[in-house]
N, C-alpha and C. Protein backbone atom coordinates (compact mmCIF):
# COMPACT_ATOMS: atom_id res chain seq x y z
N UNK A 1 43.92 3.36 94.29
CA UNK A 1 44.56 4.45 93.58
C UNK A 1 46.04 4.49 93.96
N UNK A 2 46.81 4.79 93.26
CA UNK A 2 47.97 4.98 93.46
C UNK A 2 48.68 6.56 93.15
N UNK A 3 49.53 6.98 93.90
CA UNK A 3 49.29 8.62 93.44
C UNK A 3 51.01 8.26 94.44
N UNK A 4 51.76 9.45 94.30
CA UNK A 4 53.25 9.64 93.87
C UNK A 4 52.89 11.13 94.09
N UNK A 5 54.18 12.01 95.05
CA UNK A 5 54.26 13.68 94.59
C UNK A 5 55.32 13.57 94.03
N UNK A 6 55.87 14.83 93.36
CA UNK A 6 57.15 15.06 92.24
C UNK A 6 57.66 15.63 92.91
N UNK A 7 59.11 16.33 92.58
CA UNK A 7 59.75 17.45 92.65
C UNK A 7 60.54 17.33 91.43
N UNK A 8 60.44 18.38 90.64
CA UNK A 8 61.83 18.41 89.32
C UNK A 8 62.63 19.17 89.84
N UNK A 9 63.96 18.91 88.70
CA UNK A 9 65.06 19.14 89.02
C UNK A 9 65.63 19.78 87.68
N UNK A 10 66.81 21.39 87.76
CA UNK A 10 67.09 21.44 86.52
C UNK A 10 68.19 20.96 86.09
N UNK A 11 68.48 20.77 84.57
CA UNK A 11 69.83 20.05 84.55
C UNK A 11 71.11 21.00 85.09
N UNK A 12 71.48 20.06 85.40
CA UNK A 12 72.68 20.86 85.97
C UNK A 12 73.90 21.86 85.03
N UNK A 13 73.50 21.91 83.70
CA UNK A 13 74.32 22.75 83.40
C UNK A 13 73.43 24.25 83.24
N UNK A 14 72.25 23.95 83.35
CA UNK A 14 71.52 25.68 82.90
C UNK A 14 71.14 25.99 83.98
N UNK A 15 71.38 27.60 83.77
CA UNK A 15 71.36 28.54 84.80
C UNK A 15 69.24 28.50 85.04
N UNK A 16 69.06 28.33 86.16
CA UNK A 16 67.73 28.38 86.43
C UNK A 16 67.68 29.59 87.19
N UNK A 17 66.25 30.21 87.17
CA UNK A 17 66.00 31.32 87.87
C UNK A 17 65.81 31.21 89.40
N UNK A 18 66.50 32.03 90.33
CA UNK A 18 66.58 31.75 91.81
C UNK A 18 64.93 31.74 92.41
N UNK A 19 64.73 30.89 93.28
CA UNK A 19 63.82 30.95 94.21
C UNK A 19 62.65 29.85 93.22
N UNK A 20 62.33 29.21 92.25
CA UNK A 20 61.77 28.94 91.29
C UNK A 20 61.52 27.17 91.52
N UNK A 21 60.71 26.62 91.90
CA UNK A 21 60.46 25.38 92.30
C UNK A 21 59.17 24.97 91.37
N UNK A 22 59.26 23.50 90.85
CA UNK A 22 58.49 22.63 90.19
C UNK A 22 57.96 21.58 91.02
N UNK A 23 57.40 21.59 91.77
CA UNK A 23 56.65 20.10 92.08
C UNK A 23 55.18 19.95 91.55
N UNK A 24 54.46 18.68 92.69
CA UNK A 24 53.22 18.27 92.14
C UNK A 24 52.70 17.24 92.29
N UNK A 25 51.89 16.13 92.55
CA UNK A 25 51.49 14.97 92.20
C UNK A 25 50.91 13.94 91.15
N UNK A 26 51.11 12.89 90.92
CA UNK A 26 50.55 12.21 89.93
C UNK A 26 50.04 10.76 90.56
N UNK A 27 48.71 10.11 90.10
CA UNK A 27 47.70 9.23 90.34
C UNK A 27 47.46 8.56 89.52
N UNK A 28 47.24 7.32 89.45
CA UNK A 28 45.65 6.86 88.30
C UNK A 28 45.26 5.74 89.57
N UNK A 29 44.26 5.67 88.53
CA UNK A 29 42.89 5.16 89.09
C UNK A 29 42.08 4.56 88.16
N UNK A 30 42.31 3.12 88.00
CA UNK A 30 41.82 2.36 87.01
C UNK A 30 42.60 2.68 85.92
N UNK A 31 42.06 3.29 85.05
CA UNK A 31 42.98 4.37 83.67
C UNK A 31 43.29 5.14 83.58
N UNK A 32 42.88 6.22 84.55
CA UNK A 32 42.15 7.48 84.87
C UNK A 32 43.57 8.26 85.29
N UNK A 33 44.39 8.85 84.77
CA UNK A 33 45.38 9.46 84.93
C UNK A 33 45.30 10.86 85.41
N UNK A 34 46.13 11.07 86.57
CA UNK A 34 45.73 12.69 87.07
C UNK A 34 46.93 13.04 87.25
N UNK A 35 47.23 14.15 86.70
CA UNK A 35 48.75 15.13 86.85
C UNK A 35 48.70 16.52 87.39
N UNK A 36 49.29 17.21 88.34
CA UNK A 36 49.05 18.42 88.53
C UNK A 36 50.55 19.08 89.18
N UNK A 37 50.88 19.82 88.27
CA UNK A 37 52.29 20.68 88.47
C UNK A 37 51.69 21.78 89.24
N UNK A 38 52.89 22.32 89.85
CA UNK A 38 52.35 23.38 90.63
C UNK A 38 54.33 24.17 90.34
N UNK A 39 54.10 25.70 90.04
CA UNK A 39 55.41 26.27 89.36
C UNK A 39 54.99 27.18 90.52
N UNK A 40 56.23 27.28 91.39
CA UNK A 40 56.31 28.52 92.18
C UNK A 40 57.56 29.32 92.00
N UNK A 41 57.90 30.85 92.30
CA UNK A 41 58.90 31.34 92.05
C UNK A 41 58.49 32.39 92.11
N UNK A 42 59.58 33.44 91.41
CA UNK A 42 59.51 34.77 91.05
C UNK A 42 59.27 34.53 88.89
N UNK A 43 58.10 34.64 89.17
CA UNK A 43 56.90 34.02 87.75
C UNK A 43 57.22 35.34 86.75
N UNK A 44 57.68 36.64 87.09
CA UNK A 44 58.13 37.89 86.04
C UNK A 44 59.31 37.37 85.29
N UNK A 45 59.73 36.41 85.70
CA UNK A 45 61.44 36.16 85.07
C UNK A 45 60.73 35.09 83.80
N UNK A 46 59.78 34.48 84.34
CA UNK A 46 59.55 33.42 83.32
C UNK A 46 58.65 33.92 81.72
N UNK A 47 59.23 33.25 81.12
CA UNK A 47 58.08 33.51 79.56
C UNK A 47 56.75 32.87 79.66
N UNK A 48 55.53 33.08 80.16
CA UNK A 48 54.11 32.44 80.06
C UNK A 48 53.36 32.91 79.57
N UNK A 49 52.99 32.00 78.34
CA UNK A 49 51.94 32.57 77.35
C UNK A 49 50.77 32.69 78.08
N UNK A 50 50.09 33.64 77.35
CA UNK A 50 48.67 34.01 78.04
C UNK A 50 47.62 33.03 77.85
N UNK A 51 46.54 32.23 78.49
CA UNK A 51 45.88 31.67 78.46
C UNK A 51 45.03 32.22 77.01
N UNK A 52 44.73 31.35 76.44
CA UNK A 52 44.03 31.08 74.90
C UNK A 52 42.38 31.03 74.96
N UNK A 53 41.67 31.20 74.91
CA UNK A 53 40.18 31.41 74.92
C UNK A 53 39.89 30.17 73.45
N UNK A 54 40.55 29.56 72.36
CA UNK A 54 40.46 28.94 71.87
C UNK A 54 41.94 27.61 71.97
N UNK A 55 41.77 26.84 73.14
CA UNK A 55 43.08 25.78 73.33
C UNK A 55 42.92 24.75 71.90
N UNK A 56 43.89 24.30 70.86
CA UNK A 56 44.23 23.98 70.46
C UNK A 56 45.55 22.96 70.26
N UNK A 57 45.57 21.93 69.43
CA UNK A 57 46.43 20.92 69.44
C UNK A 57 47.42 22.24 68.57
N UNK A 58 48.94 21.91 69.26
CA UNK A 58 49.81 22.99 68.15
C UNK A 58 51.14 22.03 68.56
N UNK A 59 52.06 21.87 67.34
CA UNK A 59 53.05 21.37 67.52
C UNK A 59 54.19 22.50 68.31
N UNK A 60 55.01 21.97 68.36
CA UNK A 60 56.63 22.43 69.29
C UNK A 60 56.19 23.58 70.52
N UNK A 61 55.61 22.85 70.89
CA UNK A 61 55.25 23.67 72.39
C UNK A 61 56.47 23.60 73.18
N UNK A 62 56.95 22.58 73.20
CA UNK A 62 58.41 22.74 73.97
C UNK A 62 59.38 24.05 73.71
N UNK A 63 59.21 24.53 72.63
CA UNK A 63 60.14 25.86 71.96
C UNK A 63 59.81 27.02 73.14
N UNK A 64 58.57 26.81 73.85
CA UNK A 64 58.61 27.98 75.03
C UNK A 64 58.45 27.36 76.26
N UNK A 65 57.69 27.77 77.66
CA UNK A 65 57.18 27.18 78.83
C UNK A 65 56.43 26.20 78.11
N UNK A 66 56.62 24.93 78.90
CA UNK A 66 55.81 23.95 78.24
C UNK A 66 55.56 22.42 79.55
N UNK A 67 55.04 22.32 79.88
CA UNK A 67 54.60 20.90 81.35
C UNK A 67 54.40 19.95 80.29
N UNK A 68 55.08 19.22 80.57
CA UNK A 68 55.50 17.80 79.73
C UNK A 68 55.28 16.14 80.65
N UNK A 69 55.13 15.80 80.21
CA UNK A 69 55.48 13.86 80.59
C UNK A 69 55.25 12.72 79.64
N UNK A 70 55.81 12.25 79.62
CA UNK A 70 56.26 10.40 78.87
C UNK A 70 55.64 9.53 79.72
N UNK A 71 54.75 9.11 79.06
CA UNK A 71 53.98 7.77 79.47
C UNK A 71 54.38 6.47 78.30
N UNK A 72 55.39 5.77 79.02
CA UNK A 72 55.48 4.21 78.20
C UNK A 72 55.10 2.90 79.18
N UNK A 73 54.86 1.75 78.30
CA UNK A 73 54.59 0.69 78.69
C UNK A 73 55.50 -0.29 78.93
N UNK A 74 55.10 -0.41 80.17
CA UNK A 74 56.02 -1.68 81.39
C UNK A 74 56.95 -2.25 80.29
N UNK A 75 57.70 -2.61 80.08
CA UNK A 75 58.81 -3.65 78.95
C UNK A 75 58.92 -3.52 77.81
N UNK A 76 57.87 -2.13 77.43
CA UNK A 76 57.84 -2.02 75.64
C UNK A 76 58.62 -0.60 75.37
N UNK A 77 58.65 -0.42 73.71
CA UNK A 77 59.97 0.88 73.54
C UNK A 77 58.72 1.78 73.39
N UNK A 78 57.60 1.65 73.49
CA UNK A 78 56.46 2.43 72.72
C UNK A 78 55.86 3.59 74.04
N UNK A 79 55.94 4.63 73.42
CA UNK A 79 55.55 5.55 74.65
C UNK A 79 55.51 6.82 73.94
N UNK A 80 54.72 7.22 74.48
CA UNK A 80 54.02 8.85 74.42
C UNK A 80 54.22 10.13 75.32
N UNK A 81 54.72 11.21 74.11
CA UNK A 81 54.54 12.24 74.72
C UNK A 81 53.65 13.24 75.04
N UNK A 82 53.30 13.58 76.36
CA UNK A 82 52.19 14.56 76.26
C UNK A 82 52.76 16.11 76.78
N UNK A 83 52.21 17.30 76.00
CA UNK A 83 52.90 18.65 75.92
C UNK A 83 51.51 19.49 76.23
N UNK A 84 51.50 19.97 77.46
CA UNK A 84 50.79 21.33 77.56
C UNK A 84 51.21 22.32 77.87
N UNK A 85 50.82 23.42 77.25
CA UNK A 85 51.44 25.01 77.53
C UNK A 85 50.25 25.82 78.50
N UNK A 86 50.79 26.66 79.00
CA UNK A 86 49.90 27.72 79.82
C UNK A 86 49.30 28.07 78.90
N UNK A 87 49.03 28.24 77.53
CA UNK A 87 48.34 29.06 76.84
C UNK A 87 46.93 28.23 76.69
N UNK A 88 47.16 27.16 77.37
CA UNK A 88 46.29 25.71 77.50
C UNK A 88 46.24 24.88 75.92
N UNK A 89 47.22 25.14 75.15
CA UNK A 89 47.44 24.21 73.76
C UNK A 89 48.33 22.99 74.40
N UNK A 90 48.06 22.12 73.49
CA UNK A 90 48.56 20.54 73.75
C UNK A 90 49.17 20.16 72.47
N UNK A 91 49.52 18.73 72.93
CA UNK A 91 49.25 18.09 71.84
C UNK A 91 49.89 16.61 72.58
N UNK A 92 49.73 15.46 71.92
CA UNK A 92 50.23 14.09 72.52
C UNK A 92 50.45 13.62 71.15
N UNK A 93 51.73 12.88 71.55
CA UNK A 93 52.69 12.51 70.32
C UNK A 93 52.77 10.59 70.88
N UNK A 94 52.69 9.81 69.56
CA UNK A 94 53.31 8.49 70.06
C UNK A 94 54.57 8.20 69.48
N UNK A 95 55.44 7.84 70.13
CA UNK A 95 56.55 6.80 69.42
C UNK A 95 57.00 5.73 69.42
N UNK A 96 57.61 4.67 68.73
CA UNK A 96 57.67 3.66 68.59
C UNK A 96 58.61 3.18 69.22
N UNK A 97 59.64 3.87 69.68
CA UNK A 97 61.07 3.56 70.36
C UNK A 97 62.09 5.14 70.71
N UNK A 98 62.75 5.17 71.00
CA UNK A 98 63.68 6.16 71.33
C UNK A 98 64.00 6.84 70.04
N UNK A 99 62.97 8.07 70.38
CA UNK A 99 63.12 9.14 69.42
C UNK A 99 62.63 8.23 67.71
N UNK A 100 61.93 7.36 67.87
CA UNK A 100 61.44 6.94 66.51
C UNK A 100 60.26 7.33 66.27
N UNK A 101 59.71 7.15 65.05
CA UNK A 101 58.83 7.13 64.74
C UNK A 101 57.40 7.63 65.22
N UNK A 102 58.07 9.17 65.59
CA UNK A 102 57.14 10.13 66.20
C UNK A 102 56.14 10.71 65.49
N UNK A 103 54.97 10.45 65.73
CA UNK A 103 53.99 11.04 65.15
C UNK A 103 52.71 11.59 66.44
N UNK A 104 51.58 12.39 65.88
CA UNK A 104 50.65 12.62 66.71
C UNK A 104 49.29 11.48 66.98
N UNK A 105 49.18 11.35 67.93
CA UNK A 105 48.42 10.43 68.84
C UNK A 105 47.12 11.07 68.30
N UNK A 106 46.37 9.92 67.45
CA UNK A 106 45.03 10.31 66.85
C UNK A 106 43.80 10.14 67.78
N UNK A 107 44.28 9.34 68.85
CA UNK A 107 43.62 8.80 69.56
C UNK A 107 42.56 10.06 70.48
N UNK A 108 43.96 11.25 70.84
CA UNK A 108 43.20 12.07 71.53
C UNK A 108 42.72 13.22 70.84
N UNK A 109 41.58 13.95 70.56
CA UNK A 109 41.44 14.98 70.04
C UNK A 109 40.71 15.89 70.92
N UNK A 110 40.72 16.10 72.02
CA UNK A 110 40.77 17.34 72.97
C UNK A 110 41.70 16.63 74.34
N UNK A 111 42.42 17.49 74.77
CA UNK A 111 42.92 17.37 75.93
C UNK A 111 42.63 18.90 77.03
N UNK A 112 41.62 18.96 77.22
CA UNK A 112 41.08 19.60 78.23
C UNK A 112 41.84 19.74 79.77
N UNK A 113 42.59 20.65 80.56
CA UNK A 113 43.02 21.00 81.62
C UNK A 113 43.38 22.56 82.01
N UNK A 114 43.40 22.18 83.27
CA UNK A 114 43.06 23.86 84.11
C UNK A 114 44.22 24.53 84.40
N UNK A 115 44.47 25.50 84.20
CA UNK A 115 45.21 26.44 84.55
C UNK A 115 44.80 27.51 85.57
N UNK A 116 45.46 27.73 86.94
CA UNK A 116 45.70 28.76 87.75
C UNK A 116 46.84 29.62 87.49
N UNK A 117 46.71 30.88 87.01
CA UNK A 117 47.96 31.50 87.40
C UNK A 117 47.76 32.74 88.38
N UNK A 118 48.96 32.86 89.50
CA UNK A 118 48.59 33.93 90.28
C UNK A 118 50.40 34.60 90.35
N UNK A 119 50.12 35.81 90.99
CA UNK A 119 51.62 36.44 90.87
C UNK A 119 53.18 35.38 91.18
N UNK A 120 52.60 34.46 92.02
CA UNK A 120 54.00 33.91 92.29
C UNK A 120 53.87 32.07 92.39
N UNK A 121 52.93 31.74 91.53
CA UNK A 121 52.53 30.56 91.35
C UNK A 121 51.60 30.12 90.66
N UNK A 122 51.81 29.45 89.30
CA UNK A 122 51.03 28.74 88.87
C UNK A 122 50.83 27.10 88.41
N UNK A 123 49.49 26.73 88.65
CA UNK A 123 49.58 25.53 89.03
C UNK A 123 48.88 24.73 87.08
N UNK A 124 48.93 23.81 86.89
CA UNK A 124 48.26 23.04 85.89
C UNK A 124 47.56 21.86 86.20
N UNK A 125 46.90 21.18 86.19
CA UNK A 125 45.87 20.22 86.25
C UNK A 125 45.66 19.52 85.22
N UNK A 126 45.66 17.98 85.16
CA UNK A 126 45.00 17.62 84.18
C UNK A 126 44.59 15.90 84.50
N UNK A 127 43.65 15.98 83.58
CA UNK A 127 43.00 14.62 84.25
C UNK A 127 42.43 13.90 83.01
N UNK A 128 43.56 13.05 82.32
CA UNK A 128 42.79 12.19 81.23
C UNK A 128 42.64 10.42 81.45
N UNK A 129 41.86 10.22 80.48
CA UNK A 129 41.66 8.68 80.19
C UNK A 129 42.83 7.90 79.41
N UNK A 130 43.11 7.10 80.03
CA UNK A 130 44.47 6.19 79.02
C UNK A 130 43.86 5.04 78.06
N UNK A 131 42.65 4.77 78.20
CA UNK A 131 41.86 3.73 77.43
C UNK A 131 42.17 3.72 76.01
N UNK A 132 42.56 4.46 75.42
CA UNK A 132 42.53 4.53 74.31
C UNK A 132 43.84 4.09 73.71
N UNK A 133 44.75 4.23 74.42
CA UNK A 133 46.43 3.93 74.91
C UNK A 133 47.28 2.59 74.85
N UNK A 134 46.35 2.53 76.46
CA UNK A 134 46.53 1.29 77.04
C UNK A 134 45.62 0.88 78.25
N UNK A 135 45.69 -0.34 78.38
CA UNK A 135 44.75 -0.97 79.25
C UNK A 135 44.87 -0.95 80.82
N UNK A 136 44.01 -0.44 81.30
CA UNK A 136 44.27 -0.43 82.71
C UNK A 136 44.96 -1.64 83.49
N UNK A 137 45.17 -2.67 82.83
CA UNK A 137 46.05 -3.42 83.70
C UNK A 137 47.42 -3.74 83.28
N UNK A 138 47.71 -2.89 82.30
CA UNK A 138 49.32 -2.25 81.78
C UNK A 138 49.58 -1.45 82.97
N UNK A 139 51.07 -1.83 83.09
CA UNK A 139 51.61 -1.34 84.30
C UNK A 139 52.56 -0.02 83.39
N UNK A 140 52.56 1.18 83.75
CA UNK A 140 53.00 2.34 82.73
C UNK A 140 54.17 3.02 83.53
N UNK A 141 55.33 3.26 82.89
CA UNK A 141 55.80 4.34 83.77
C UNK A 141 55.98 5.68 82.73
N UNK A 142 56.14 6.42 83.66
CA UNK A 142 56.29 8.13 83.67
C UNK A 142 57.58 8.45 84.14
N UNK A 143 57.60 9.92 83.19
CA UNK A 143 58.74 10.97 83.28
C UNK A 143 57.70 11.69 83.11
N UNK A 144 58.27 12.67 84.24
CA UNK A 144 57.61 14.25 84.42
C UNK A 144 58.76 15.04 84.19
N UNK A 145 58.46 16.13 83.18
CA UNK A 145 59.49 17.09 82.62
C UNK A 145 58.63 18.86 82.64
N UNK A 146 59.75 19.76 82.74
CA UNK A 146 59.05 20.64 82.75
C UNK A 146 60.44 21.52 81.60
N UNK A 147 59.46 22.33 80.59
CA UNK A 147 60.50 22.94 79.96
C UNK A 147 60.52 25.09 80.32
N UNK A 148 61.28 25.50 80.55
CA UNK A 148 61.17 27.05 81.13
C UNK A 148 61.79 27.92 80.45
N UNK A 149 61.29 28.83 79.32
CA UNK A 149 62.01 29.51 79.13
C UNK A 149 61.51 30.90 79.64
N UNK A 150 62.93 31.52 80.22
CA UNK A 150 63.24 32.23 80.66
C UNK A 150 62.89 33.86 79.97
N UNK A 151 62.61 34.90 80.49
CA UNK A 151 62.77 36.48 79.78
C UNK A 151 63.49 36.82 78.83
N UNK A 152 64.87 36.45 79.38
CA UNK A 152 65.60 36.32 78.36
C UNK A 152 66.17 35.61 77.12
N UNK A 153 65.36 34.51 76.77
CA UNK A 153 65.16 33.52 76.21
C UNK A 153 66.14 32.32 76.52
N UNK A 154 66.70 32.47 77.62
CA UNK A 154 67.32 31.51 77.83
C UNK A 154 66.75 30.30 78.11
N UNK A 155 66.74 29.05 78.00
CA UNK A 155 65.99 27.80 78.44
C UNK A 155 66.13 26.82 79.47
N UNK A 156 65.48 26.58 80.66
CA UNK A 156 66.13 25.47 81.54
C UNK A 156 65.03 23.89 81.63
N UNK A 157 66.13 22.99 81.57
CA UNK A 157 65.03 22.06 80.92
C UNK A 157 64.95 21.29 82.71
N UNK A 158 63.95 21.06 83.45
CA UNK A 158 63.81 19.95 84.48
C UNK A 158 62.91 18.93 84.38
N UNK A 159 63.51 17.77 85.09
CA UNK A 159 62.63 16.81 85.73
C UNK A 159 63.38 15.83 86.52
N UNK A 160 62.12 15.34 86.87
CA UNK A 160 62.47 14.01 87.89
C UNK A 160 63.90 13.77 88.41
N UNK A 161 64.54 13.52 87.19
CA UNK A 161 65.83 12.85 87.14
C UNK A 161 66.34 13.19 85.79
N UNK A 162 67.80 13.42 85.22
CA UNK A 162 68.18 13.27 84.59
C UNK A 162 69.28 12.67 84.41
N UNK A 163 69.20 11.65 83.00
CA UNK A 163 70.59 10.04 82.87
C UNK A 163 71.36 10.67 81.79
N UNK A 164 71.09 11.57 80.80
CA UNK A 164 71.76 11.78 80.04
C UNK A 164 72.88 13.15 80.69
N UNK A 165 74.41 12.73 79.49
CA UNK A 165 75.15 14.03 79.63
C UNK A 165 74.32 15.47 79.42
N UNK A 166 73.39 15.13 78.32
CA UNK A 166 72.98 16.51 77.90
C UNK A 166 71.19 15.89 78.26
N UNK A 167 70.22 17.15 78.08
CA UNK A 167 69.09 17.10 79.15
C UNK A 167 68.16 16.52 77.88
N UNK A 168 67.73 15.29 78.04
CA UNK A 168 66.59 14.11 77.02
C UNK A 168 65.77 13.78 77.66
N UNK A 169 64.57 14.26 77.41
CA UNK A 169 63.34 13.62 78.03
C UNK A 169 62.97 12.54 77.95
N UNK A 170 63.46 12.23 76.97
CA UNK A 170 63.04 10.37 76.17
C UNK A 170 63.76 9.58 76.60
N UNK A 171 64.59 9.96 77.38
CA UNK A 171 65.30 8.34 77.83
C UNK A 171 64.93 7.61 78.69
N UNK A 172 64.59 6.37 78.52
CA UNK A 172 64.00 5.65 79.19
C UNK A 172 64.14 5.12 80.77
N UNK A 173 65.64 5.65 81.05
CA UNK A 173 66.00 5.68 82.28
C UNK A 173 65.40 6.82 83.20
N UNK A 174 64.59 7.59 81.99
CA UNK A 174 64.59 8.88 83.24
C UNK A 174 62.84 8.46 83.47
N UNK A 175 62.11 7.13 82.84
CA UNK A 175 60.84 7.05 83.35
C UNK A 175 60.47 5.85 84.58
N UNK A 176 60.40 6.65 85.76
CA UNK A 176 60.83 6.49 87.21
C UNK A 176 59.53 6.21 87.63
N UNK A 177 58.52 6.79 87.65
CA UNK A 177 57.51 6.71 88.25
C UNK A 177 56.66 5.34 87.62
N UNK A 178 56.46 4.27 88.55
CA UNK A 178 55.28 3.46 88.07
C UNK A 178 53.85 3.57 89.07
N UNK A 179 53.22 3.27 87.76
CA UNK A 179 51.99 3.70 88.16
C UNK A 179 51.20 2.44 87.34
């Protein structure tokens, strides 16, 4: 198994909320992909939708709090986005190259993961299969992104690393983690 902890980072031009930390770890195991953010802070400042009793695939989850990562393949432009919200809605997107030919990943039709939330920390979990993707002996890297919007609707975008002037999840420089 191979497993990696995170820490994100926000871009440096948006104001982030004080005391407010993103880390977490990420694994696979054979195919077997495991992600788990953990959001600590002062959690009243943040916008978090209420957990959903019916989770659903819903597009532009990024438009609020949203735990994100890019999974592409070792030397190829082809890579996928995956988007879960606290409200536990998803969705996984593939594209063909940088910002091309984005569409939704038919492949998955439930993405099942756990949500903890408690007054000053909540954590996300998730644990899928890449088989459908790619082959466990594709070497994959990752970007872990986290998107936050704020009470006031202000937005702060983090992760890993950021290469661009302005804050892009898709750039391929910012997918750091191999796994």
């Amino acid at each position: 198994m191979n497993e990696q902890t995170f820490s994100l980072q926000p871009f440096p031009s948006n104001e982030s909320p004080p005391n407010l930390k993103i880390a977490g770890n990420i694994a696979r195991n054979g195919n077997k992909l495991a992600i788990r953010y953990i959001l600590e802070g002062d959690l009243k400042e943040i916008a978090i939708a209420t957990s959903s009793n019916t989770p659903s695939r819903k597009h532009e989850l990024w438009k609020d709090t949203c735990f994100e990562f890019f999974v592409g393949i070792k030397n190829s432009a082809r890579y996928w986005e995956f988007n879960l919200s606290p409200a536990r809605h998803w969705n996984v997107y593939r594209l063909d190259g940088y910002r091309q030919g984005m569409q939704e990943e038919t492949a998955f039709i439930i993405l099942p993961f756990n949500i903890q939330n408690q007054p000053h920390k909540l954590t996300l979990a998730l644990n899928v299969n890449l088989d459908k993707i790619v082959s466990a002996e594709q070497t994959i890297e990752v970007a872990i992104t986290t998107v936050i919007k704020h009470r006031d609707d202000e937005v702060s975008y983090w992760a890993l690393t950021h290469q661009g002037a302005e804050a892009d999840f898709h750039l391929r420089d910012s997918f750091v983690i191999e796994l």
